[in-house]
N, C-alpha and C. Protein backbone atom coordinates (compact mmCIF):
# COMPACT_ATOMS: atom_id res chain seq x y z
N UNK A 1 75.95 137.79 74.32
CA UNK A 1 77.16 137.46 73.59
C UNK A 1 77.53 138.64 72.69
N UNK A 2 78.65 138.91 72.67
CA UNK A 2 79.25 140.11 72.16
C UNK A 2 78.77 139.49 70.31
N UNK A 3 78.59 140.62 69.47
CA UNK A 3 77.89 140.73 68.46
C UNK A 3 79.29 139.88 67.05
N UNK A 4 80.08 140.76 67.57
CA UNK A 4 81.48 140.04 66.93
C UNK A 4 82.14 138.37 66.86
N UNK A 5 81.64 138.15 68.60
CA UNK A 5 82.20 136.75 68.49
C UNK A 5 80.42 135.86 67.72
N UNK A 6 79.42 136.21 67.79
CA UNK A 6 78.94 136.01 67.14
C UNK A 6 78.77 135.45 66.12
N UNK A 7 78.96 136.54 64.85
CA UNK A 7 79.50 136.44 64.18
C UNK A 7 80.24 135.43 62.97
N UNK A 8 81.85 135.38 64.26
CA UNK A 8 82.78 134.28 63.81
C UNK A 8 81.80 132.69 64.39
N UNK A 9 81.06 132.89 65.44
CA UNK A 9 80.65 131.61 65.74
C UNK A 9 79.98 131.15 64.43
N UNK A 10 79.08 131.86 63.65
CA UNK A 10 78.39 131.45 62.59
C UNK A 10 79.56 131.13 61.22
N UNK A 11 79.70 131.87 61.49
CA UNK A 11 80.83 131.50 60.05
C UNK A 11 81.38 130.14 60.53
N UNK A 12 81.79 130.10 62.00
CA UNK A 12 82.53 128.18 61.84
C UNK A 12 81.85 127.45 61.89
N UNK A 13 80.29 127.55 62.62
CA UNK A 13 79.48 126.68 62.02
C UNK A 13 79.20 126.40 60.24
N UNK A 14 79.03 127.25 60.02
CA UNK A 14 78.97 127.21 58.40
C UNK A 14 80.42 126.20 57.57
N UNK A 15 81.35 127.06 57.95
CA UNK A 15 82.77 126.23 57.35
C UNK A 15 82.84 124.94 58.23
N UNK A 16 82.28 124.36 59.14
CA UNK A 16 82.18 122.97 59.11
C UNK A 16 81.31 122.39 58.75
N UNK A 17 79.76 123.04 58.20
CA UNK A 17 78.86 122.13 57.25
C UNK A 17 79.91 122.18 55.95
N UNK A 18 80.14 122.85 55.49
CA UNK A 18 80.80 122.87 54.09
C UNK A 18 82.07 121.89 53.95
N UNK A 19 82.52 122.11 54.90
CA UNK A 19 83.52 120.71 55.35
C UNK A 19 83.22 119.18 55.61
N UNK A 20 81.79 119.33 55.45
CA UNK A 20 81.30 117.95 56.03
C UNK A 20 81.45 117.34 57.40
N UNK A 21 81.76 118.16 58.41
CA UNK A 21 82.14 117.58 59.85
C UNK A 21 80.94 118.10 60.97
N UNK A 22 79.64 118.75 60.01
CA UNK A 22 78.44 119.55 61.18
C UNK A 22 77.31 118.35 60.16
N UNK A 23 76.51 117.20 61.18
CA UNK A 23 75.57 116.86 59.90
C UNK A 23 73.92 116.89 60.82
N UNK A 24 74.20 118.16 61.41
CA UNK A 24 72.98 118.65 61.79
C UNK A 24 71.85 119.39 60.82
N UNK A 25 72.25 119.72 60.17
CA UNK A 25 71.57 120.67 58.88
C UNK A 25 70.68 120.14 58.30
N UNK A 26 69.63 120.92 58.21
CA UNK A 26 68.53 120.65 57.29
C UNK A 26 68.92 120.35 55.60
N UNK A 27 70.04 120.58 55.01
CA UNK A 27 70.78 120.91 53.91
C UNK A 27 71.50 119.33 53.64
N UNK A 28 71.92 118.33 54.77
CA UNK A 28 72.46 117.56 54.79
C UNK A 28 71.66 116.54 53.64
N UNK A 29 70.17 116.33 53.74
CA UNK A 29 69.37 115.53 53.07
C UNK A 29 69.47 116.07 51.15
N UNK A 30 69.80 117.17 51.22
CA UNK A 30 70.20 117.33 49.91
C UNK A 30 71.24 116.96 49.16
N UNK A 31 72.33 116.52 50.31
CA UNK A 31 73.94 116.60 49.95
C UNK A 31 74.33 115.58 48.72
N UNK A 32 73.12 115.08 47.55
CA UNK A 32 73.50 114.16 46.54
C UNK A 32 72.76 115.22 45.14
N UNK A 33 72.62 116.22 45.54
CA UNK A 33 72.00 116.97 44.32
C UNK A 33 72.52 118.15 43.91
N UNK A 34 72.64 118.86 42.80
CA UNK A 34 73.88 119.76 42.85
C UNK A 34 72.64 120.45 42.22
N UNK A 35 71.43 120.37 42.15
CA UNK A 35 70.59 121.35 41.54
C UNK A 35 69.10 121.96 42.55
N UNK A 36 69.05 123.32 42.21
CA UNK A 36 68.38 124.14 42.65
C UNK A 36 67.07 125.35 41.97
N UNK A 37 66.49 124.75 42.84
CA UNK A 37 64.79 125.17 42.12
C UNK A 37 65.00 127.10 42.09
N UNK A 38 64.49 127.92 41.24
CA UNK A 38 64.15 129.20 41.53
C UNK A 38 62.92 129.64 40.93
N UNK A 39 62.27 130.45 42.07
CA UNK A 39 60.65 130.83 41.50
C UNK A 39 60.60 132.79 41.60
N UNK A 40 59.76 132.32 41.29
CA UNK A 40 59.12 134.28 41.54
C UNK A 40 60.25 135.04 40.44
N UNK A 41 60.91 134.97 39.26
CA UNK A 41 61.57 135.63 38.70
C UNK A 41 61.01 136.65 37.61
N UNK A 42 61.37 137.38 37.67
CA UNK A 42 60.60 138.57 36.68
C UNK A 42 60.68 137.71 35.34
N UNK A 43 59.99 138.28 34.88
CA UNK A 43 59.37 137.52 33.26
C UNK A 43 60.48 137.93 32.26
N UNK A 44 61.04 139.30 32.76
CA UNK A 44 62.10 139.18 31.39
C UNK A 44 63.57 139.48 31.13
N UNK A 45 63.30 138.31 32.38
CA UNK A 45 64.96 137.62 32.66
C UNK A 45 65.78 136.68 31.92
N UNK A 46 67.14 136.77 31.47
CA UNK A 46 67.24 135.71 30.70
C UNK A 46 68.06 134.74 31.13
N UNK A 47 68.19 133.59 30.41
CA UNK A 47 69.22 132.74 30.89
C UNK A 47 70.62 133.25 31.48
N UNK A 48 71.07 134.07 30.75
CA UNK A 48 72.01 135.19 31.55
C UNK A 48 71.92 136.05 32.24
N UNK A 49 70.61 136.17 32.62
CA UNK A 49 70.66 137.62 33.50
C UNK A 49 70.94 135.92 35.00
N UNK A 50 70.21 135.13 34.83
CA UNK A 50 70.16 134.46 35.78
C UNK A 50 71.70 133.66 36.19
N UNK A 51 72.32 133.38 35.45
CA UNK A 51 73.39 132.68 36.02
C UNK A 51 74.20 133.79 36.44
N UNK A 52 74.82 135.27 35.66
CA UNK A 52 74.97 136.05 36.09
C UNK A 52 74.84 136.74 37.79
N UNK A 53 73.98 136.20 38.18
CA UNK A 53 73.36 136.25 39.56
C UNK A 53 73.80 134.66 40.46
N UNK A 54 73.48 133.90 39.77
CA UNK A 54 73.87 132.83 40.42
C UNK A 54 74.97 132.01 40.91
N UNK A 55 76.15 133.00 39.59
CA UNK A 55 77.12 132.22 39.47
C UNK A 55 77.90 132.86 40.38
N UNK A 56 78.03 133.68 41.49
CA UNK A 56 78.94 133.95 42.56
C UNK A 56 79.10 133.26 43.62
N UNK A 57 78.13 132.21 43.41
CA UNK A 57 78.33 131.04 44.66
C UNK A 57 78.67 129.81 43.99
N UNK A 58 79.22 130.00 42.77
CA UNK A 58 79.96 128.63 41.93
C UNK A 58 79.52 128.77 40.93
N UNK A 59 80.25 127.93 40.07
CA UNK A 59 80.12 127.57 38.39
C UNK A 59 78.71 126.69 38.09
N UNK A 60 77.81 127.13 37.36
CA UNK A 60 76.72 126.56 37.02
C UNK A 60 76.73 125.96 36.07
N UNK A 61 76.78 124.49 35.45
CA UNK A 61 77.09 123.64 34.71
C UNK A 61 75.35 123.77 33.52
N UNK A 62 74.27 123.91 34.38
CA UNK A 62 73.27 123.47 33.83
C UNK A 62 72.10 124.44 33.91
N UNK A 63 71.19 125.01 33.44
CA UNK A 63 70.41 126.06 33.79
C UNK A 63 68.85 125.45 32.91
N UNK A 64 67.73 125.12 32.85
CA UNK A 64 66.59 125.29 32.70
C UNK A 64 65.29 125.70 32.99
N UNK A 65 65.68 127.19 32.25
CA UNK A 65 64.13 128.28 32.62
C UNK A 65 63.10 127.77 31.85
N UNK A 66 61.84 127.41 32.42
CA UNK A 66 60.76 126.73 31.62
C UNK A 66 60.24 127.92 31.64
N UNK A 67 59.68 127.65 29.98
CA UNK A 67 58.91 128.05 29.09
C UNK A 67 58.26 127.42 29.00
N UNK A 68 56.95 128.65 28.35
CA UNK A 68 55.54 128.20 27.43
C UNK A 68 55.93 127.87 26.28
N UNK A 69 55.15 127.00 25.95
CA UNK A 69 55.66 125.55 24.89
C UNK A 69 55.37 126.28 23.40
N UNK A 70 54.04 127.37 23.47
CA UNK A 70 53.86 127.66 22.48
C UNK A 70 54.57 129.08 22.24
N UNK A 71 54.39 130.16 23.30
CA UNK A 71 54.94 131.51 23.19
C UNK A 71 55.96 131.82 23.01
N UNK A 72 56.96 130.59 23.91
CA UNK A 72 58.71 131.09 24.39
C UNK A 72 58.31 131.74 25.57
N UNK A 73 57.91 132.18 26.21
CA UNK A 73 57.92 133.29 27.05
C UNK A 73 58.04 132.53 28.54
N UNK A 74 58.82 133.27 29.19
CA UNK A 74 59.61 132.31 30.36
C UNK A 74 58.27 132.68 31.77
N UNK A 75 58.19 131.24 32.48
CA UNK A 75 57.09 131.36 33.64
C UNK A 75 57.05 131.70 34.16
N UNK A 76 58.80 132.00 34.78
CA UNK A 76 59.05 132.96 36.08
C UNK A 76 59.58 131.64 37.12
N UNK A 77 59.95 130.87 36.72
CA UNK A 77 60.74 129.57 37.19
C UNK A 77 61.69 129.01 36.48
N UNK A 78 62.31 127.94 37.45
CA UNK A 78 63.52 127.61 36.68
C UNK A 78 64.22 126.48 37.44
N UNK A 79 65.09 125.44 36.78
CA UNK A 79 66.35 125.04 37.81
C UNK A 79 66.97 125.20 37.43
N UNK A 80 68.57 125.23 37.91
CA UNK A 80 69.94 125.25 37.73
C UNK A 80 70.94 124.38 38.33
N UNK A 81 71.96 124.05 37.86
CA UNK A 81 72.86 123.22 38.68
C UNK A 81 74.25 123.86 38.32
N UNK A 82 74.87 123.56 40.18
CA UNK A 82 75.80 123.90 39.97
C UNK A 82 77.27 122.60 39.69
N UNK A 83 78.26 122.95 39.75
CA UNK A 83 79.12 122.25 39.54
C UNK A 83 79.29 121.47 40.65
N UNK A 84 79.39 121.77 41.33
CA UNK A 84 80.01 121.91 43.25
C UNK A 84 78.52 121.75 44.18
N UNK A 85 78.50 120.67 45.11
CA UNK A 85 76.94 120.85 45.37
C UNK A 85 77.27 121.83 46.41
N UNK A 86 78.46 122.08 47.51
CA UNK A 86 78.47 122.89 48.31
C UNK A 86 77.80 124.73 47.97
N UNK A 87 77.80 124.90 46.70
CA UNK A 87 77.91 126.21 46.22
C UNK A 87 75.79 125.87 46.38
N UNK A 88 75.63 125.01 46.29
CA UNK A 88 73.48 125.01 46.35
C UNK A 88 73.31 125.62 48.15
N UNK A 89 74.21 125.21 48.83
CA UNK A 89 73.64 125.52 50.17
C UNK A 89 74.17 126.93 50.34
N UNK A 90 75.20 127.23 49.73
CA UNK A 90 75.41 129.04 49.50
C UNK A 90 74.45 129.63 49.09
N UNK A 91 74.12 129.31 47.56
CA UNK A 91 72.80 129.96 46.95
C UNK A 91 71.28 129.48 47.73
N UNK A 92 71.32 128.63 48.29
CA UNK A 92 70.21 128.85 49.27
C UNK A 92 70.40 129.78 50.41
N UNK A 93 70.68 129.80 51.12
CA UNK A 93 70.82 130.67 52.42
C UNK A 93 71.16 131.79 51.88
N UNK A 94 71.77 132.47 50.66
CA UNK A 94 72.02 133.59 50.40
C UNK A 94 70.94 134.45 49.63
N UNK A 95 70.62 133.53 48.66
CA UNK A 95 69.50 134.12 47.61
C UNK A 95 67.68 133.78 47.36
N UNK A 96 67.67 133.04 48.67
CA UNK A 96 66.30 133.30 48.81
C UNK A 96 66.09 134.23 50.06
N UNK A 97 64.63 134.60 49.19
CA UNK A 97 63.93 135.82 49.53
C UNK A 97 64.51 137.27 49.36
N UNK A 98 65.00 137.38 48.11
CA UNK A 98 66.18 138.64 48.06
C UNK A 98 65.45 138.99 46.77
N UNK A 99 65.46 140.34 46.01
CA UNK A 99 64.60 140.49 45.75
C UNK A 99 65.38 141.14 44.03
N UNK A 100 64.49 140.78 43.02
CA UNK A 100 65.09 141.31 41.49
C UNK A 100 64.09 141.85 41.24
N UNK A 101 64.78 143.39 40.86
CA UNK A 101 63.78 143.62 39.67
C UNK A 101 62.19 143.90 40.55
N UNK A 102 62.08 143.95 41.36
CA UNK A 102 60.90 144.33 42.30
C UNK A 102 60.27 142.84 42.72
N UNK A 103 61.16 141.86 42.56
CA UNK A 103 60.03 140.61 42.73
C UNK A 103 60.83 140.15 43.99
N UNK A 104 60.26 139.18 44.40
CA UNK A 104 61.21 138.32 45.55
C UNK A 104 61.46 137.04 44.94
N UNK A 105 62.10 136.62 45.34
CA UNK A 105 62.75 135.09 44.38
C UNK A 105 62.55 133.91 45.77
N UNK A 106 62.69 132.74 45.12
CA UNK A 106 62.57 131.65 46.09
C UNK A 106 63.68 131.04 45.52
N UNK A 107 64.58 130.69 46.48
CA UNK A 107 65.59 129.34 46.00
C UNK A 107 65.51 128.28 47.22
N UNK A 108 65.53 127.16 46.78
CA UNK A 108 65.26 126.30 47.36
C UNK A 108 66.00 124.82 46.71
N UNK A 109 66.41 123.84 47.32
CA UNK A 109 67.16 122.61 47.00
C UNK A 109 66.39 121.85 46.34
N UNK A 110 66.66 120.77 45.39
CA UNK A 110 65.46 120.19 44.45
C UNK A 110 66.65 118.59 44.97
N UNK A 111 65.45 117.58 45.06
CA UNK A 111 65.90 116.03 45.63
C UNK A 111 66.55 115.60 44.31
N UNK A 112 65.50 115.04 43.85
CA UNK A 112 65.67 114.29 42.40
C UNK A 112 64.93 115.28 41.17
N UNK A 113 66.28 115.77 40.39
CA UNK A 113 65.76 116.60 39.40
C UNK A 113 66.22 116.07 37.99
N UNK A 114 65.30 115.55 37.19
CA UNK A 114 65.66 114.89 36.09
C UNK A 114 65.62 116.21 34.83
N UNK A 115 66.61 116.24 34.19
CA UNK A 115 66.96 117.14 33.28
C UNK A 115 65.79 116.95 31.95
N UNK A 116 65.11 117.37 31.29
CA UNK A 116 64.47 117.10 30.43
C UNK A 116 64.98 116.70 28.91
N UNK A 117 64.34 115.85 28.44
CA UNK A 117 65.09 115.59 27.12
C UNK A 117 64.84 116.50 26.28
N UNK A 118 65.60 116.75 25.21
CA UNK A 118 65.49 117.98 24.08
C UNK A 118 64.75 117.01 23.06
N UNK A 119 64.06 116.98 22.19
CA UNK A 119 63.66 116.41 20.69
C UNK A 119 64.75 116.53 20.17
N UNK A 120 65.21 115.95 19.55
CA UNK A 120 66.29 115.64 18.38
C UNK A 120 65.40 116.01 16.98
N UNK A 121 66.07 117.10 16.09
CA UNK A 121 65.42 118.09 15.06
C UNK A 121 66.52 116.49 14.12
N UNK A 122 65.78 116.21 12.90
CA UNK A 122 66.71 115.48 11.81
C UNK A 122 67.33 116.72 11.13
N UNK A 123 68.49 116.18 10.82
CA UNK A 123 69.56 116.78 10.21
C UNK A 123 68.58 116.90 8.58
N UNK A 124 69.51 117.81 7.68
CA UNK A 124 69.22 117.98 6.29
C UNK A 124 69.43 116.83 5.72
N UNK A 125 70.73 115.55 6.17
CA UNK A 125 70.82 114.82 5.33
C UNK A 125 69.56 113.65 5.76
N UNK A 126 69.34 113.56 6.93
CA UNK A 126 67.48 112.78 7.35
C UNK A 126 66.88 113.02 6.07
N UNK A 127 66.31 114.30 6.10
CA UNK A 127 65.00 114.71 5.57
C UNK A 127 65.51 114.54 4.21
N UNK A 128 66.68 114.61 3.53
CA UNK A 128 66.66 114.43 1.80
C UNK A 128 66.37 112.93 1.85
N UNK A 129 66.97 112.08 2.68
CA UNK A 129 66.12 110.86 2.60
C UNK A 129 65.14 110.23 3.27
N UNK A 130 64.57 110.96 3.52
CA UNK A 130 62.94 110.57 3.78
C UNK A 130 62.41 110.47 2.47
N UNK A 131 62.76 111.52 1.54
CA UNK A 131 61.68 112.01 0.35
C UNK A 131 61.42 110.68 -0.21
């Protein structure tokens, strides 16, 4: 097969998963999660170096790089979500195994990803009445 029509064959396969009319895809079982796992990231990356990177395959609503609880210092993992779940099967097929900063990265689709709760710090007016 000529290399060209190729090619376009892949791209219309693609623009009919994204269309919802191909539900052959391994990607299909994700299609209720708009968030995406990333591993292997250099250590001193930041929340912006990462969406920066991420965000050309859509608007990222949500980003959590875990940290060490005591250091700050980031693990080299992370999830993110995007706005759009179509834009997770972009950043999968595009940005795993591609490489930052000398590392290789993993992106991969996450099922059920529960956002973590923050602690709630009391306000100044709490703590004057605690005393």
């Amino acid at each position: 097969m000529n290399p060209l029509t190729n090619v376009k064959n892949i791209a219309k396969l693609g623009q009919q998963e994204l269309d919802g009319n191909l539900k052959t895809s391994w990607h299909e079982q994700y299609k209720d999660s708009a968030w995406v796992f990333v591993g292997g990231l250099p250590y001193n990356l930041t929340e912006g170096d990462i969406v920066a990177v991420f965000s050309q395959y859509g608007k990222i609503v949500n980003i959590n790089l875990v940290r060490d609880k005591i250091t700050g210092k980031q693990k080299g993992y992370g999830f993110l979500c995007y706005e759009d779940q179509r834009s997770t099967i972009l950043a999968v097929d595009n940005l795993n195994s591609i490489k930052i900063l000398g590392r290789t990265i993993r992106v991969d689709h996450v099922a059920n990803y529960k956002v973590p709760k923050v602690p709630e710090k009391k306000s100044t007016e709490h703590r004057r009445s605690d005393r």
